[in-house]
PDB file of N, CA and C in Angstrom:
ATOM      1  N   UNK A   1     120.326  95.116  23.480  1.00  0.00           N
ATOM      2  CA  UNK A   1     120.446  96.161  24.475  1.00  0.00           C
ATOM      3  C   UNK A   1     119.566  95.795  25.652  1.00  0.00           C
ATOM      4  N   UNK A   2     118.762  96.491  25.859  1.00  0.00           N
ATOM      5  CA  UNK A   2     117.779  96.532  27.520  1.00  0.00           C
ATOM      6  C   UNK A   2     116.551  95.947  27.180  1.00  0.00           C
ATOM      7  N   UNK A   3     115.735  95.956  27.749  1.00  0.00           N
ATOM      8  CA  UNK A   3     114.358  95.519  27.772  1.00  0.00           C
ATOM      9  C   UNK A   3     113.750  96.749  27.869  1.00  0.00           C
ATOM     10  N   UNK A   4     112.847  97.015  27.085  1.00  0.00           N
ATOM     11  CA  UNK A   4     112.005  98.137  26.766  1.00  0.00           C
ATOM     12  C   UNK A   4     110.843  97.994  27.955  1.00  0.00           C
ATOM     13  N   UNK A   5     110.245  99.806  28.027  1.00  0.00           N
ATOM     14  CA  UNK A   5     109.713  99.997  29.331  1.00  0.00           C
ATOM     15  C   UNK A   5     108.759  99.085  29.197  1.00  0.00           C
ATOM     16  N   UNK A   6     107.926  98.733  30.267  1.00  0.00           N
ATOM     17  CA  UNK A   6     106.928  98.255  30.899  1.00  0.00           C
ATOM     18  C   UNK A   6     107.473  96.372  31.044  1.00  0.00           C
ATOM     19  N   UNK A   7     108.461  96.367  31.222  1.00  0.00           N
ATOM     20  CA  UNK A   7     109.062  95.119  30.644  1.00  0.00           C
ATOM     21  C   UNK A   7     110.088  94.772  31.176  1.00  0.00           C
ATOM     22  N   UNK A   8     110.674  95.299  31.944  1.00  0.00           N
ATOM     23  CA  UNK A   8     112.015  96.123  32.973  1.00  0.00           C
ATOM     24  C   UNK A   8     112.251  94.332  33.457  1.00  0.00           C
ATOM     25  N   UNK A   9     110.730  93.379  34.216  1.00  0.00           N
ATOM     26  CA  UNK A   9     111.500  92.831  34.881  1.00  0.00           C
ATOM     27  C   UNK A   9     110.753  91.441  34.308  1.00  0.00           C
ATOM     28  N   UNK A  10     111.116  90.428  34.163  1.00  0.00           N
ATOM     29  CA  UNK A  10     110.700  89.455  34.122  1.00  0.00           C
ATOM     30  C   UNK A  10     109.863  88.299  35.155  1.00  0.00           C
ATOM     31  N   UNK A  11     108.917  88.118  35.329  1.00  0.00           N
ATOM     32  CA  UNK A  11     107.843  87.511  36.641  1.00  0.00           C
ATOM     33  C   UNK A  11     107.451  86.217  36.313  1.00  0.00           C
ATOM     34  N   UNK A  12     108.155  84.929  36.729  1.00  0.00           N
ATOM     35  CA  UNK A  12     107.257  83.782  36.342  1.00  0.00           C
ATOM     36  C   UNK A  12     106.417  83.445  37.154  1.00  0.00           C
ATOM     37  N   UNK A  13     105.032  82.888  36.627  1.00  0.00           N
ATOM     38  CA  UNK A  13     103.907  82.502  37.196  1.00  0.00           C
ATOM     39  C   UNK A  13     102.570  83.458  37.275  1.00  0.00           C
ATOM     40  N   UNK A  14     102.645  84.670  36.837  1.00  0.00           N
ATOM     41  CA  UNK A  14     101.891  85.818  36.565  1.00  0.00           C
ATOM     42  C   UNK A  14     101.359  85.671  35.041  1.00  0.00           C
ATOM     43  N   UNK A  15     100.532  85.412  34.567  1.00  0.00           N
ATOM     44  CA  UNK A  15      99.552  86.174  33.687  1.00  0.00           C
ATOM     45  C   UNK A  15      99.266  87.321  33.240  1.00  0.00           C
ATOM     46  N   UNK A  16      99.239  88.008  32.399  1.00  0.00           N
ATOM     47  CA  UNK A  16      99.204  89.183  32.733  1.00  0.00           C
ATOM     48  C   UNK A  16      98.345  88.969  31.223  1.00  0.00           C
ATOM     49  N   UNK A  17      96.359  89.560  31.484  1.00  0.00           N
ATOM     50  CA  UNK A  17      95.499  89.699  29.974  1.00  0.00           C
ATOM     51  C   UNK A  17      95.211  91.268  29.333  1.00  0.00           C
ATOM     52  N   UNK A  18      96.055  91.583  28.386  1.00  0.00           N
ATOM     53  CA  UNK A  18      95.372  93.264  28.237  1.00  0.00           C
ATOM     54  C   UNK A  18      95.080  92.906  26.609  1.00  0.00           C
ATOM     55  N   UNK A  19      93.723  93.849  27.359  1.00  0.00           N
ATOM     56  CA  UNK A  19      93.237  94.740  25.415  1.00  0.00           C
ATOM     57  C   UNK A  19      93.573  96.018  25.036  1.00  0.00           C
ATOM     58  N   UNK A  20      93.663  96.104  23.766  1.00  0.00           N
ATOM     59  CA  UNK A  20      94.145  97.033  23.106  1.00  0.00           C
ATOM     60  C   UNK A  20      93.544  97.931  23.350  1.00  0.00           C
ATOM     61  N   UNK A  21      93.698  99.173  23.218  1.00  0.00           N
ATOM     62  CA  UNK A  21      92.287 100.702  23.591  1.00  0.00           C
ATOM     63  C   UNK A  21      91.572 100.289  22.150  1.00  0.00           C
ATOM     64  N   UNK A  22      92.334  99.943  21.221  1.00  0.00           N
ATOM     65  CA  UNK A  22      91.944 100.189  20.240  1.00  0.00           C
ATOM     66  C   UNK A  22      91.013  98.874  19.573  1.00  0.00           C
ATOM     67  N   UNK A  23      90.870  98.054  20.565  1.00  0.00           N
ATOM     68  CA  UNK A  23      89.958  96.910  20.391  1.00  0.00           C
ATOM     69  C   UNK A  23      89.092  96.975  21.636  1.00  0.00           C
ATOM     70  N   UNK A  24      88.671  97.750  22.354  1.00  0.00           N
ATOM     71  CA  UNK A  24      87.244  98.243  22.878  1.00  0.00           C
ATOM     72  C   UNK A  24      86.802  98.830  22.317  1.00  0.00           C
ATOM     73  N   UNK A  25      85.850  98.525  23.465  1.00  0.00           N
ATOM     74  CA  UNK A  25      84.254  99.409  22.374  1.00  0.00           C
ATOM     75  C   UNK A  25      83.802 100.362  23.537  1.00  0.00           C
ATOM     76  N   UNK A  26      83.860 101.394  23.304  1.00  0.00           N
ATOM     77  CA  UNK A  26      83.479 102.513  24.160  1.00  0.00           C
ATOM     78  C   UNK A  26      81.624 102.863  24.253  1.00  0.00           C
ATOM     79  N   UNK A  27      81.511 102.580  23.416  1.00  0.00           N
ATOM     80  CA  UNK A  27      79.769 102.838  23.270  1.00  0.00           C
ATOM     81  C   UNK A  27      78.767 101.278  23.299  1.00  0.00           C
ATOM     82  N   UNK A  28      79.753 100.246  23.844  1.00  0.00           N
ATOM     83  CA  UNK A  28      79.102  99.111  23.650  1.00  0.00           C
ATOM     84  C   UNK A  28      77.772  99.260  24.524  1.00  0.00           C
ATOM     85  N   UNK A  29      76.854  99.077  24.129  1.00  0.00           N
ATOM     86  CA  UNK A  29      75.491  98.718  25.151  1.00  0.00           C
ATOM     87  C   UNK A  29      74.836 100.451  25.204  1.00  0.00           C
ATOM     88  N   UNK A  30      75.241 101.191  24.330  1.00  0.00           N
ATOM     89  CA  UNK A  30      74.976 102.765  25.083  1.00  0.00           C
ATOM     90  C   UNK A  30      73.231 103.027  24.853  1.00  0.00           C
ATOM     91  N   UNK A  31      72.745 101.679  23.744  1.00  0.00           N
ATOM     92  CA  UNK A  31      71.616 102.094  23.474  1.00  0.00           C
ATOM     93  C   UNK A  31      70.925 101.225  24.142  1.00  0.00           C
ATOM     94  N   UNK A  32      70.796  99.971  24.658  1.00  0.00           N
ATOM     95  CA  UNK A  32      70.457  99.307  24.916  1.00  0.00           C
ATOM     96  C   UNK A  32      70.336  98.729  26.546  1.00  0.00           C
ATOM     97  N   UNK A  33      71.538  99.992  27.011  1.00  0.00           N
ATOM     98  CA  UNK A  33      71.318  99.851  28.645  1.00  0.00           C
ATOM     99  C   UNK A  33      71.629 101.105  28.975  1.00  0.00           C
ATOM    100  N   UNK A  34      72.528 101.894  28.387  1.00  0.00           N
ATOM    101  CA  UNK A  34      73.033 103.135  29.082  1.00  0.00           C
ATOM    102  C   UNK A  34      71.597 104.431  28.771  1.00  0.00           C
ATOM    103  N   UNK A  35      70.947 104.401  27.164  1.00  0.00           N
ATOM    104  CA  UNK A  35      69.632 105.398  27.788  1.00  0.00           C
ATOM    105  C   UNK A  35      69.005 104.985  28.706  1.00  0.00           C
ATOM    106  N   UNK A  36      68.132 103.555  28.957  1.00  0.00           N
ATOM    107  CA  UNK A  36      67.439 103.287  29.992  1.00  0.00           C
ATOM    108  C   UNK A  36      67.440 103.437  31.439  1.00  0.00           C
ATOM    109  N   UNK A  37      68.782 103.369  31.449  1.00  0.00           N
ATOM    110  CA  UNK A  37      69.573 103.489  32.927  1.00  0.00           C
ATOM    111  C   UNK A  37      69.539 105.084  33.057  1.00  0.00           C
ATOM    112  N   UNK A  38      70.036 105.869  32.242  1.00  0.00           N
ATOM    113  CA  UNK A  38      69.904 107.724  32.407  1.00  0.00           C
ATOM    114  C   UNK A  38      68.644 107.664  32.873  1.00  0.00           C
ATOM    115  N   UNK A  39      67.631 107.490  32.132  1.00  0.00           N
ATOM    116  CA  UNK A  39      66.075 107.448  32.310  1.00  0.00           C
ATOM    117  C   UNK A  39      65.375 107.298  33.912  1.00  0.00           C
ATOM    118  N   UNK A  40      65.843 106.162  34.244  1.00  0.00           N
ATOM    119  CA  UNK A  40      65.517 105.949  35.596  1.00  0.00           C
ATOM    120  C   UNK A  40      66.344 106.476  36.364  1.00  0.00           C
ATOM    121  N   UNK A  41      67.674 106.701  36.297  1.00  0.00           N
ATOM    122  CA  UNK A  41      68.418 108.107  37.176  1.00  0.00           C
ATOM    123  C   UNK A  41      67.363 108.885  37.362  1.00  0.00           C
ATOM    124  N   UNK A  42      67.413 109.684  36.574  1.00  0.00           N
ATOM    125  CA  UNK A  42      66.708 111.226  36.330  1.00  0.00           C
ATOM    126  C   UNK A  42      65.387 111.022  36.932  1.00  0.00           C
ATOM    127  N   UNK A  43      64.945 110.117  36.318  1.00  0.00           N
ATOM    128  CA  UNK A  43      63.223 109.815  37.242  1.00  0.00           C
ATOM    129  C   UNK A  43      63.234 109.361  38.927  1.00  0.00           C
ATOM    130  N   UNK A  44      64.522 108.855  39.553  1.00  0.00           N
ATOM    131  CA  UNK A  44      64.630 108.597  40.761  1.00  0.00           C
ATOM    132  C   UNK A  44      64.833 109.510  41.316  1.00  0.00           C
ATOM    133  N   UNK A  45      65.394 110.916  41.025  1.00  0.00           N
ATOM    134  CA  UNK A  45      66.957 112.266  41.169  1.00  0.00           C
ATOM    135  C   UNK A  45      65.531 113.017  40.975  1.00  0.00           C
ATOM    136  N   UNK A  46      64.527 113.034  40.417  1.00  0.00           N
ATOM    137  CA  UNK A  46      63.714 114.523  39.703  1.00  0.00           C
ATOM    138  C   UNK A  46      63.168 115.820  41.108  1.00  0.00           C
ATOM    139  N   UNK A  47      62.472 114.532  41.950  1.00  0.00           N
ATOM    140  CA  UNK A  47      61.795 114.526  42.976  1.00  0.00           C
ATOM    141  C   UNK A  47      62.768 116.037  43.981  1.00  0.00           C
ATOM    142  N   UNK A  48      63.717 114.868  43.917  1.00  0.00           N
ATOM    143  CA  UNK A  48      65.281 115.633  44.936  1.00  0.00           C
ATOM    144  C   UNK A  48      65.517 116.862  44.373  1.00  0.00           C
ATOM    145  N   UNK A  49      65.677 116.825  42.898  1.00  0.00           N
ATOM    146  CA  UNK A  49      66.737 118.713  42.569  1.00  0.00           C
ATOM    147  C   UNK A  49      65.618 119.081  41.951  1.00  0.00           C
ATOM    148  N   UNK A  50      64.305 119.312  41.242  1.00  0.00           N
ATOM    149  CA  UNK A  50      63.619 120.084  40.869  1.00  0.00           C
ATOM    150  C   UNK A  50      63.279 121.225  41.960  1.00  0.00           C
ATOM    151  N   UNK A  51      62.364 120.678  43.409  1.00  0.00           N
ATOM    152  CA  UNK A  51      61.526 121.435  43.723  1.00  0.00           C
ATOM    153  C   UNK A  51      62.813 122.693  44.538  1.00  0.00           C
ATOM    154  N   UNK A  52      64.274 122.345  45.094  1.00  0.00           N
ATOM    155  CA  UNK A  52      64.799 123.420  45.422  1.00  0.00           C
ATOM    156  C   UNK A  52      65.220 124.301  43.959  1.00  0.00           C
ATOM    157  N   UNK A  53      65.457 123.864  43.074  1.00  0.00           N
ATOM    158  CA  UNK A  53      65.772 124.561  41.977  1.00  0.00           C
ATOM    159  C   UNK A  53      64.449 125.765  41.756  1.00  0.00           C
ATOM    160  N   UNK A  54      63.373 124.824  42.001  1.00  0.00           N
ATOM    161  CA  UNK A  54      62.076 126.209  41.498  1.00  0.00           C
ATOM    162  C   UNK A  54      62.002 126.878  42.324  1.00  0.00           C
ATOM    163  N   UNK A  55      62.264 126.132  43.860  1.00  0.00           N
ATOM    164  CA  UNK A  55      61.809 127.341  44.849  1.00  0.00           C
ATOM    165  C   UNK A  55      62.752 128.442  44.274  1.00  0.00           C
ATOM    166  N   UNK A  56      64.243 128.403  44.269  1.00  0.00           N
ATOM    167  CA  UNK A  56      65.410 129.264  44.127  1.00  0.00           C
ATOM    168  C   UNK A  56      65.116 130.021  42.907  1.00  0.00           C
ATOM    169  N   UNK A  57      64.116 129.581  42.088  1.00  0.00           N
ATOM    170  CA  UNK A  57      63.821 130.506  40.646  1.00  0.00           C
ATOM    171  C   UNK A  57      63.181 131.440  41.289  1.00  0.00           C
ATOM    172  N   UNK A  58      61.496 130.819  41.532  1.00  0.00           N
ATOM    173  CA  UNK A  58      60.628 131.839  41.779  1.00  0.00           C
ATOM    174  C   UNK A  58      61.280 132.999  42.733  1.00  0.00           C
ATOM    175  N   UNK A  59      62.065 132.580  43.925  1.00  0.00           N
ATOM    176  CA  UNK A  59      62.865 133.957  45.205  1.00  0.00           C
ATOM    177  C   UNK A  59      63.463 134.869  44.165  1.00  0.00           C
ATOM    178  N   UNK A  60      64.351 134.602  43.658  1.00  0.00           N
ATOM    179  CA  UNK A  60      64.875 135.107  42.413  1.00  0.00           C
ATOM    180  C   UNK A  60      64.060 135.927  41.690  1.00  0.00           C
ATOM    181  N   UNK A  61      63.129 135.723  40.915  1.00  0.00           N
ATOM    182  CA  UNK A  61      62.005 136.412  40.241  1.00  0.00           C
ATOM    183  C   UNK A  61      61.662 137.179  40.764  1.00  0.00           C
ATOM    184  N   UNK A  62      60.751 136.587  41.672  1.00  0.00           N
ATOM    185  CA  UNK A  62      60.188 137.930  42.889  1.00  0.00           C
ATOM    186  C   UNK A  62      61.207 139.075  43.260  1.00  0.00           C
ATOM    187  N   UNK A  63      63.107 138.721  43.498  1.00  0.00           N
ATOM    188  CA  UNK A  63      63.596 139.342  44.366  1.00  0.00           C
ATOM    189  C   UNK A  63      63.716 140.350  42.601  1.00  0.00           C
ATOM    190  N   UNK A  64      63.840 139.955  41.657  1.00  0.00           N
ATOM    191  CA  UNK A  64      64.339 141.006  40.398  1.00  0.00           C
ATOM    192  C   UNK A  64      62.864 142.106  40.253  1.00  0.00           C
ATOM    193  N   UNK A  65      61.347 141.377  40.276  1.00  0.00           N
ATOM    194  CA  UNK A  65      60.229 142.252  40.007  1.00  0.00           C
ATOM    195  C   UNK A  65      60.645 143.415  41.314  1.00  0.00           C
ATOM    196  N   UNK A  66      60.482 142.546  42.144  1.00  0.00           N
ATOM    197  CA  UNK A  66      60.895 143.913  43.826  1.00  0.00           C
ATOM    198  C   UNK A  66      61.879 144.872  43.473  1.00  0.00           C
ATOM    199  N   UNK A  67      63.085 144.344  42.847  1.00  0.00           N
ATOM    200  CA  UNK A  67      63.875 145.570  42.450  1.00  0.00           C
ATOM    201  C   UNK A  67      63.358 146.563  41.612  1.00  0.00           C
ATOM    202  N   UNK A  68      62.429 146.261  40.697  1.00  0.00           N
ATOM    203  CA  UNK A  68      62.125 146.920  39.304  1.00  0.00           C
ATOM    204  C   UNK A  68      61.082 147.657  39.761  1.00  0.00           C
ATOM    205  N   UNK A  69      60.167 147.248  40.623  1.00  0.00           N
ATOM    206  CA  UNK A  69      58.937 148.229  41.561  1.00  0.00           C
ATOM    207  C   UNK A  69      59.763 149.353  42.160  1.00  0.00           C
ATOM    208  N   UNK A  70      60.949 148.899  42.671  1.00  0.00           N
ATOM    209  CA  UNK A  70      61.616 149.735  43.941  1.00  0.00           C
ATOM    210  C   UNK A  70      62.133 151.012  43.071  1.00  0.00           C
ATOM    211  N   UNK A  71      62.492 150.874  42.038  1.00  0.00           N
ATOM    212  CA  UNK A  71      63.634 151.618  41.055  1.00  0.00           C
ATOM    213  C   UNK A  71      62.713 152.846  40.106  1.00  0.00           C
ATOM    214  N   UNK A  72      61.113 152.277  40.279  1.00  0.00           N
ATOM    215  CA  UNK A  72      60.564 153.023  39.699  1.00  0.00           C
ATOM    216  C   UNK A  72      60.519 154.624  40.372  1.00  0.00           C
ATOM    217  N   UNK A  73      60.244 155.464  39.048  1.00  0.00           N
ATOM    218  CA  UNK A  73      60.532 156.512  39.831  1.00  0.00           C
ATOM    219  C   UNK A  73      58.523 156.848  40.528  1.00  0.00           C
ATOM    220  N   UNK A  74      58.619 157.808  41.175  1.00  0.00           N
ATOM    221  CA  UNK A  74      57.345 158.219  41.777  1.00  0.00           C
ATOM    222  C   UNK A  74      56.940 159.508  41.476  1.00  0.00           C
ATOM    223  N   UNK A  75      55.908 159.998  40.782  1.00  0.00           N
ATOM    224  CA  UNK A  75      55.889 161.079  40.670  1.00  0.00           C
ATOM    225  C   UNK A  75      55.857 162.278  41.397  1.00  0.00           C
ATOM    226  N   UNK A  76      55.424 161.953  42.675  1.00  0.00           N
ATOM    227  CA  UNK A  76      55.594 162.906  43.958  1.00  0.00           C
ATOM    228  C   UNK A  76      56.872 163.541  44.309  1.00  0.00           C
ATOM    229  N   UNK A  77      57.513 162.583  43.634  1.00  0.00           N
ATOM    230  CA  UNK A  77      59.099 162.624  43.958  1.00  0.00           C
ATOM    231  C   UNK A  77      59.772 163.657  43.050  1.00  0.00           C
ATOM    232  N   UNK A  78      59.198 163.868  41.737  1.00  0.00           N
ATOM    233  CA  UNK A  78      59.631 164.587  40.511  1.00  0.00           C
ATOM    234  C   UNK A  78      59.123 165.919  40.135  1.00  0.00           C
ATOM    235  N   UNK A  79      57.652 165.876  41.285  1.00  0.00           N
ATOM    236  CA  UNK A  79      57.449 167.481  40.463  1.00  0.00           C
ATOM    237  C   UNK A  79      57.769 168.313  40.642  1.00  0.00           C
ATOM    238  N   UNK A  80      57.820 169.568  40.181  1.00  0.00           N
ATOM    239  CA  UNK A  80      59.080 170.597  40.471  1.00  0.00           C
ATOM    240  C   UNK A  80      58.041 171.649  41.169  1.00  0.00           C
ATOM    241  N   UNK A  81      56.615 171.657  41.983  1.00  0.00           N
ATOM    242  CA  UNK A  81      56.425 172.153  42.423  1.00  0.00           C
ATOM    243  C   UNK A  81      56.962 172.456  44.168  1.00  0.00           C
ATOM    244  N   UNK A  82      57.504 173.853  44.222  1.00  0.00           N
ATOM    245  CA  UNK A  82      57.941 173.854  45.618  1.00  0.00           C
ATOM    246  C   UNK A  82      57.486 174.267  46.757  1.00  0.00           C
TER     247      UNK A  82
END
């Protein structure tokens, strides 16, 4: 019958080298270069996203205590003398 897909056309002088998925190695080197390499990411990167991250905590904090001061009630406000 036909030539099955990927195969449609015939090319002389082309090479063509493939591996199997199933003969890689997906984790090759993961211990031996890929932690080290995270490591020094993160230690190059720390500098950059920590200090806006804390500033944006502490505003945050402050802006939730300010609410919780604000919300309190006052007793001046409550006594039922008129």
């Amino acid at each position: 019958m036909g030539l099955r897909f990927g195969e449609l056309a015939k090319i002389r002088g082309i090479i063509y080298y493939r591996l199997s998925p199933f003969e890689q190695r997906a984790f090759a080197g993961l211990l031996t270069h890929g932690l080290p390499n995270l490591f020094r990411r993160i230690r190059s990167q720390v500098f950059v996203i920590v200090p806006p991250f804390a500033l944006g905590y502490m505003i945050y904090d402050w802006g939730e205590k300010e609410h919780e001061r604000l919300m309190r009630k006052k007793p001046a406000d409550t006594s039922s003398s008129h």
